[in-house]
C-alpha atoms as a PDB file:
ATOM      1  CA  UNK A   1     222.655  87.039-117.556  1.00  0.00           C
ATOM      2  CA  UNK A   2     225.864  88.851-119.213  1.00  0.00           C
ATOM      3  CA  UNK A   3     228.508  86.933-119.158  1.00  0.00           C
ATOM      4  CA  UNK A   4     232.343  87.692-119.158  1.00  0.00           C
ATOM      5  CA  UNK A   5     233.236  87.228-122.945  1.00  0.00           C
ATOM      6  CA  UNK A   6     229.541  88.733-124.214  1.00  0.00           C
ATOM      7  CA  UNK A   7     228.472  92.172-124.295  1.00  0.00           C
ATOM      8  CA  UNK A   8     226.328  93.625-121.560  1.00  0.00           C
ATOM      9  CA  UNK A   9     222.483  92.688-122.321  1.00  0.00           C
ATOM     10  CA  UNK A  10     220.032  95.442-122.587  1.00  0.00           C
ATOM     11  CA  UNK A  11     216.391  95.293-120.843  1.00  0.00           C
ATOM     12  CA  UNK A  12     213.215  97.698-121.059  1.00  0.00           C
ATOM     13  CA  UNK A  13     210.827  97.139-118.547  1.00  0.00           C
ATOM     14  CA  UNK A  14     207.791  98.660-118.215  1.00  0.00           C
ATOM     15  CA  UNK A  15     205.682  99.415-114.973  1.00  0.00           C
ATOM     16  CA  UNK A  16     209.347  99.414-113.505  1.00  0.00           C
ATOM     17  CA  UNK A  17     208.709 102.308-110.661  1.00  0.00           C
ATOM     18  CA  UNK A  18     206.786  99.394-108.652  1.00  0.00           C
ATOM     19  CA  UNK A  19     206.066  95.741-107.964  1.00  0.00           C
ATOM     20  CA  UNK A  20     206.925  92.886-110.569  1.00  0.00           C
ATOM     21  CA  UNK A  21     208.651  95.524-112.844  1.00  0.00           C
ATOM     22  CA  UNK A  22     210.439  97.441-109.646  1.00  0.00           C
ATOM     23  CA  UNK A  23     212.029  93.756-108.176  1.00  0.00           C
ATOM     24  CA  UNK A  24     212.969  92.470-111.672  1.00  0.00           C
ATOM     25  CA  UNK A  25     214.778  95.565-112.785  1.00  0.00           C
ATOM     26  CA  UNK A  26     216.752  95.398-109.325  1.00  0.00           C
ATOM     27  CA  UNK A  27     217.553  91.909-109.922  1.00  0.00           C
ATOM     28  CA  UNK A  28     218.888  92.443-113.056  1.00  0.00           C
ATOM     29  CA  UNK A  29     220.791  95.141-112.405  1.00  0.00           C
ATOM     30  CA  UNK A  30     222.332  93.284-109.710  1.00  0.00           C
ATOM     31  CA  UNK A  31     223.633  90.648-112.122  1.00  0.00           C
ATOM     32  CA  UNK A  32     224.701  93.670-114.678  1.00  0.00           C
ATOM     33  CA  UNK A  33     222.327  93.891-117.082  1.00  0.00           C
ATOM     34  CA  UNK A  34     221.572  97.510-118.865  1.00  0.00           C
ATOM     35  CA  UNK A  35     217.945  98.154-117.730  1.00  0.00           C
ATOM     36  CA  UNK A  36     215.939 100.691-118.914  1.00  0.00           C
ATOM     37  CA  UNK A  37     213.309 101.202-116.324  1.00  0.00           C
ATOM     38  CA  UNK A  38     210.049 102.991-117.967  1.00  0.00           C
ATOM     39  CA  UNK A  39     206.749 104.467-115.816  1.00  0.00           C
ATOM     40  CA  UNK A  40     204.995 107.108-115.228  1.00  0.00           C
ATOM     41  CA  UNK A  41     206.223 108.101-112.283  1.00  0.00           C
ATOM     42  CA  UNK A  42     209.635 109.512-112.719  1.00  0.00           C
ATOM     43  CA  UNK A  43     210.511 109.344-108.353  1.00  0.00           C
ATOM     44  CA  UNK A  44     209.659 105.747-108.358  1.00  0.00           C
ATOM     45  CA  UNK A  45     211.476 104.839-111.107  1.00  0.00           C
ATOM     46  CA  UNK A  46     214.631 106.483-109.356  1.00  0.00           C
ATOM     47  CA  UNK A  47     214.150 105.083-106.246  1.00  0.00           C
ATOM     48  CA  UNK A  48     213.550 101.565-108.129  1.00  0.00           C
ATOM     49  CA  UNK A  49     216.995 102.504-109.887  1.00  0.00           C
ATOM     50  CA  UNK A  50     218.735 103.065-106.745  1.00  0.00           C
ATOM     51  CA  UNK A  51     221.405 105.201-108.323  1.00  0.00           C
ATOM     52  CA  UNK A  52     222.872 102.255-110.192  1.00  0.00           C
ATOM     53  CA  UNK A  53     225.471 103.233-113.054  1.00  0.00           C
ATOM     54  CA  UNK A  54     223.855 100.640-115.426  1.00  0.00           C
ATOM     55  CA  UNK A  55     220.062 101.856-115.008  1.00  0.00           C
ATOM     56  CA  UNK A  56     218.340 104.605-117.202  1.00  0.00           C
ATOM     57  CA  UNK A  57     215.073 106.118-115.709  1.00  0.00           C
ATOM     58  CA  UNK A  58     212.760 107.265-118.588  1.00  0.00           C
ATOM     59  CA  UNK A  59     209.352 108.705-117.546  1.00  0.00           C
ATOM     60  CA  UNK A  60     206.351 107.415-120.035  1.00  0.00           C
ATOM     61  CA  UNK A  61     203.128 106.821-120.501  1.00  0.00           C
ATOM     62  CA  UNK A  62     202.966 103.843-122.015  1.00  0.00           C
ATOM     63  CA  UNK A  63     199.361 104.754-123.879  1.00  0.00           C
ATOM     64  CA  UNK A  64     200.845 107.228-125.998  1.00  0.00           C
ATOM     65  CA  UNK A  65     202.272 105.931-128.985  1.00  0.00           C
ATOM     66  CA  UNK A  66     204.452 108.834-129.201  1.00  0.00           C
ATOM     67  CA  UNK A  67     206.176 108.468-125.620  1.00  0.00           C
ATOM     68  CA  UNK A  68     206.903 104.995-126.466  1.00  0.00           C
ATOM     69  CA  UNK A  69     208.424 106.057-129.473  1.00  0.00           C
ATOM     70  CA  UNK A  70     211.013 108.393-127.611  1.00  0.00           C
ATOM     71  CA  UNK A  71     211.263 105.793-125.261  1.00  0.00           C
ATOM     72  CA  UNK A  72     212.323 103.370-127.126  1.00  0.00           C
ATOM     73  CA  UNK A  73     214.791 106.024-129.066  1.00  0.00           C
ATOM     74  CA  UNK A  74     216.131 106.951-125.763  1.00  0.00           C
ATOM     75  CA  UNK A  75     216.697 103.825-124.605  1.00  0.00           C
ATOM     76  CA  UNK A  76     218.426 103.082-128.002  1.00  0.00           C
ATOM     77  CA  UNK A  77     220.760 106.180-127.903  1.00  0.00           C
ATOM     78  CA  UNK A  78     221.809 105.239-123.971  1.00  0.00           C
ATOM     79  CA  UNK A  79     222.625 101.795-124.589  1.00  0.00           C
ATOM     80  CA  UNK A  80     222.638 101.043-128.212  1.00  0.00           C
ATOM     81  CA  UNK A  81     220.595  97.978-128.753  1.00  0.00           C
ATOM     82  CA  UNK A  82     217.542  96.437-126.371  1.00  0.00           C
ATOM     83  CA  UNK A  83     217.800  92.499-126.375  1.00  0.00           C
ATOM     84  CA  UNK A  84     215.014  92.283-124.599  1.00  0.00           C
ATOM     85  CA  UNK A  85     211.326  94.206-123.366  1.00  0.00           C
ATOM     86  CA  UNK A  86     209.504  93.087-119.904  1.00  0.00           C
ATOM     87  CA  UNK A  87     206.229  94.151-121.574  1.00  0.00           C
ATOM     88  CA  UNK A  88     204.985  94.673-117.655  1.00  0.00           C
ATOM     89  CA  UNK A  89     202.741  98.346-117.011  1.00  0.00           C
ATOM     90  CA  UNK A  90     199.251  97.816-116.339  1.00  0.00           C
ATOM     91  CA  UNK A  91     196.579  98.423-113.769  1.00  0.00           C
ATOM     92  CA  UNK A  92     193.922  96.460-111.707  1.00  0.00           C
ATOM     93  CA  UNK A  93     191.120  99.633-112.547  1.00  0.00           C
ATOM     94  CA  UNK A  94     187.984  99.493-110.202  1.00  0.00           C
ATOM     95  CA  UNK A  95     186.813  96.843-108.429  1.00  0.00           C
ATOM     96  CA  UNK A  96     183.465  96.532-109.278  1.00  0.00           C
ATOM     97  CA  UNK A  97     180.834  94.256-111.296  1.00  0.00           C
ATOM     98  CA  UNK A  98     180.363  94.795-115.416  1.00  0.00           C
ATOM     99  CA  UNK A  99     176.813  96.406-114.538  1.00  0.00           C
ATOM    100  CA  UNK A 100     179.225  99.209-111.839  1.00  0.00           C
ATOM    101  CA  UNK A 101     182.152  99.751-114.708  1.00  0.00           C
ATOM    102  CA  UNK A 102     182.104 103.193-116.227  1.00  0.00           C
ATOM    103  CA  UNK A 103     182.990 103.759-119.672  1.00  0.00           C
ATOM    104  CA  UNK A 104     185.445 105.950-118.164  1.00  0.00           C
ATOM    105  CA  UNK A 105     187.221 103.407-115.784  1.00  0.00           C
ATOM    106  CA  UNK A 106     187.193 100.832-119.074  1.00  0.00           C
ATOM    107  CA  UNK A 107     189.091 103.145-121.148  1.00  0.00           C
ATOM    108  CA  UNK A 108     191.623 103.940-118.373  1.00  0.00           C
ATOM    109  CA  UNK A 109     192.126  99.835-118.135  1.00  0.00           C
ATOM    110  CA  UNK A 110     192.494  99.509-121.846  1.00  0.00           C
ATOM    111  CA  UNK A 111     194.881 102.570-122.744  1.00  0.00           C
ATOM    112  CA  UNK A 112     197.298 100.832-120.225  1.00  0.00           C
ATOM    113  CA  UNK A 113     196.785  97.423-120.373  1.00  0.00           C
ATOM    114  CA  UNK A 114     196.029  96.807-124.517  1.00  0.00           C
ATOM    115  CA  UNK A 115     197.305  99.981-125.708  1.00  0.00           C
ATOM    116  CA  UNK A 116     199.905 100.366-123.897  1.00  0.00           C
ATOM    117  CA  UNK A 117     201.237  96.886-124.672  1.00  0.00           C
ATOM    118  CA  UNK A 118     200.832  96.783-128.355  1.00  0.00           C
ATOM    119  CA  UNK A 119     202.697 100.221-128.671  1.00  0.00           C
ATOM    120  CA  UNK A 120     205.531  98.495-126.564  1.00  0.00           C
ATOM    121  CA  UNK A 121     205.324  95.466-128.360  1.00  0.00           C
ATOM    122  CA  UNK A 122     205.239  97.152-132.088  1.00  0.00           C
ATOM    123  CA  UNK A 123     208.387  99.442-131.242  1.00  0.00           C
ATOM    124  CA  UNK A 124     210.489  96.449-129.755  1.00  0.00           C
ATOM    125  CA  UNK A 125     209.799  94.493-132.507  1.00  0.00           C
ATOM    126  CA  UNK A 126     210.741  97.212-135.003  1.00  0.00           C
ATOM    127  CA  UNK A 127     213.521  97.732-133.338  1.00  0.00           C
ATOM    128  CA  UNK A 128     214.528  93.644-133.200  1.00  0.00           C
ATOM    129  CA  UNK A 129     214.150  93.490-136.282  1.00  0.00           C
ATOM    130  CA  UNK A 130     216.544  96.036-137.501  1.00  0.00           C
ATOM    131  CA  UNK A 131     219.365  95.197-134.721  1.00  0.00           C
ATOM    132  CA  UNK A 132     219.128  91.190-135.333  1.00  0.00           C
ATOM    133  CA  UNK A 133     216.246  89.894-133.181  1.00  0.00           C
ATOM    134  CA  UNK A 134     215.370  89.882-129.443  1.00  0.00           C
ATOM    135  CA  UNK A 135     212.905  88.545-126.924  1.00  0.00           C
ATOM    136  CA  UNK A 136     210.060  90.599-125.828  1.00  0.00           C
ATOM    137  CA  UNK A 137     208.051  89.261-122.539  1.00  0.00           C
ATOM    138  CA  UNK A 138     204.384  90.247-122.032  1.00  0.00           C
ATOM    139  CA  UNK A 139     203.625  90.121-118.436  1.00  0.00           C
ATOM    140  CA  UNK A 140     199.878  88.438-118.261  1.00  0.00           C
ATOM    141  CA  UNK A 141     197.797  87.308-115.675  1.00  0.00           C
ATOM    142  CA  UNK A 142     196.470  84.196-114.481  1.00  0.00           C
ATOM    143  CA  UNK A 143     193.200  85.890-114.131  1.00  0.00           C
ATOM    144  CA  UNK A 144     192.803  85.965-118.221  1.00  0.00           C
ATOM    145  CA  UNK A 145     191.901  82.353-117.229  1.00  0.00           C
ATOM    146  CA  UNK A 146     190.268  82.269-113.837  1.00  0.00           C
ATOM    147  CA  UNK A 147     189.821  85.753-113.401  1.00  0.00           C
ATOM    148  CA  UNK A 148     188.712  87.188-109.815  1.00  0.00           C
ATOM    149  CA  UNK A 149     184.899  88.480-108.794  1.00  0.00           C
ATOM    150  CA  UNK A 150     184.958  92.195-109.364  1.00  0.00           C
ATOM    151  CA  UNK A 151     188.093  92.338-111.925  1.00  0.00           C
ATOM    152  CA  UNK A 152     186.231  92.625-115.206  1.00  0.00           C
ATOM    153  CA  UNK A 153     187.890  95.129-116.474  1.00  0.00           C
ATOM    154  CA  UNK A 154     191.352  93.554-115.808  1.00  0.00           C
ATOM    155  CA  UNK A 155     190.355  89.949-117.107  1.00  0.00           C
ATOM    156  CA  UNK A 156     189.363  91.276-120.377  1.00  0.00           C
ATOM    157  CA  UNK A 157     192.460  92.795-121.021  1.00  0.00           C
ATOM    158  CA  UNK A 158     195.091  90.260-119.610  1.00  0.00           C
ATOM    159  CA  UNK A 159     193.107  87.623-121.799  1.00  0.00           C
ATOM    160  CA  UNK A 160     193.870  90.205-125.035  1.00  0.00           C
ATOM    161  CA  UNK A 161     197.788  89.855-123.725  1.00  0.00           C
ATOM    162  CA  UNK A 162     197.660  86.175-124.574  1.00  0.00           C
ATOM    163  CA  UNK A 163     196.234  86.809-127.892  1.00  0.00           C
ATOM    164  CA  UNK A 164     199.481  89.619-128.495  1.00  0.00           C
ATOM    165  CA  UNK A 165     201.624  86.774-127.098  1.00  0.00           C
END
């Protein structure tokens, strides 16, 4: 949390439109944090934002290298400097046993989930490294461990999060 005597800290988080990412980006902003809040759905986002003076809603797919690029030079133009990336987008895909998955349904899983977190996690950490350092946080799962029935698709990848970690 900012304090007093230090400059305001800067925050990307991604997935922020709902869920984990939505109620930490409204925490932080409640304790004054600069929070860059990053989905693909730009309503969300806003209504995650709440109108707050210190929140800046970029719309982005997170599985395109290039929208993670201008969303991390956004970000950077706004506020100057990120201290810190909530490494957080990602989706459950279908239900369904290894034999039901569709090559289809994989992909979707893994352009969010993998992709999706390495381009976050390569852009952060070029930009950390050229402002000083920083922290960034990969959200994971406890089901890379002890995953659920049905939730192949999302095991797999939350397990590759731990190896990024």
């Amino acid at each position: 949390m900012p304090s007093a005597n230090m400059p305001t800290s800067s925050i990307l988080i991604t997935g922020a439109g709902s869920g984990i990412g939505r109620a930490t980006a409204r925490l932080l902003l409640a304790q004054g944090w600069n929070v860059v809040l990053a989905g693909r759905t730009e309503q969300t986002l806003q209504e995650a934002a709440q109108g707050h003076g210190n929140a800046l809603v970029v719309q982005a797919d997170v599985s395109s290298a290039e929208e993670v690029r201008c969303l991390f030079a956004k970000a950077t133009e706004h506020f100057g400097r990120l201290d810190t990336l909530f490494n957080n987008a990602g989706t459950f895909g279908p239900a369904v046993s290894i034999d039901e998955l569709s090559a289809e349904d994989w992909e979707k899983v893994c352009q969010v989930n993998l992709t999706g977190a390495m381009n976050c996690a390569r852009e952060a950490f070029k930009h950390m490294k050229l402002h000083g350092g920083g922290r960034i946080i990969n959200n994971g799962s406890i089901s890379a461990q002890v995953p659920r029935p049905r939730s192949v698709a999302y095991a797999v990848t939350k397990h590759a999060i731990t190896g990024l970690t």
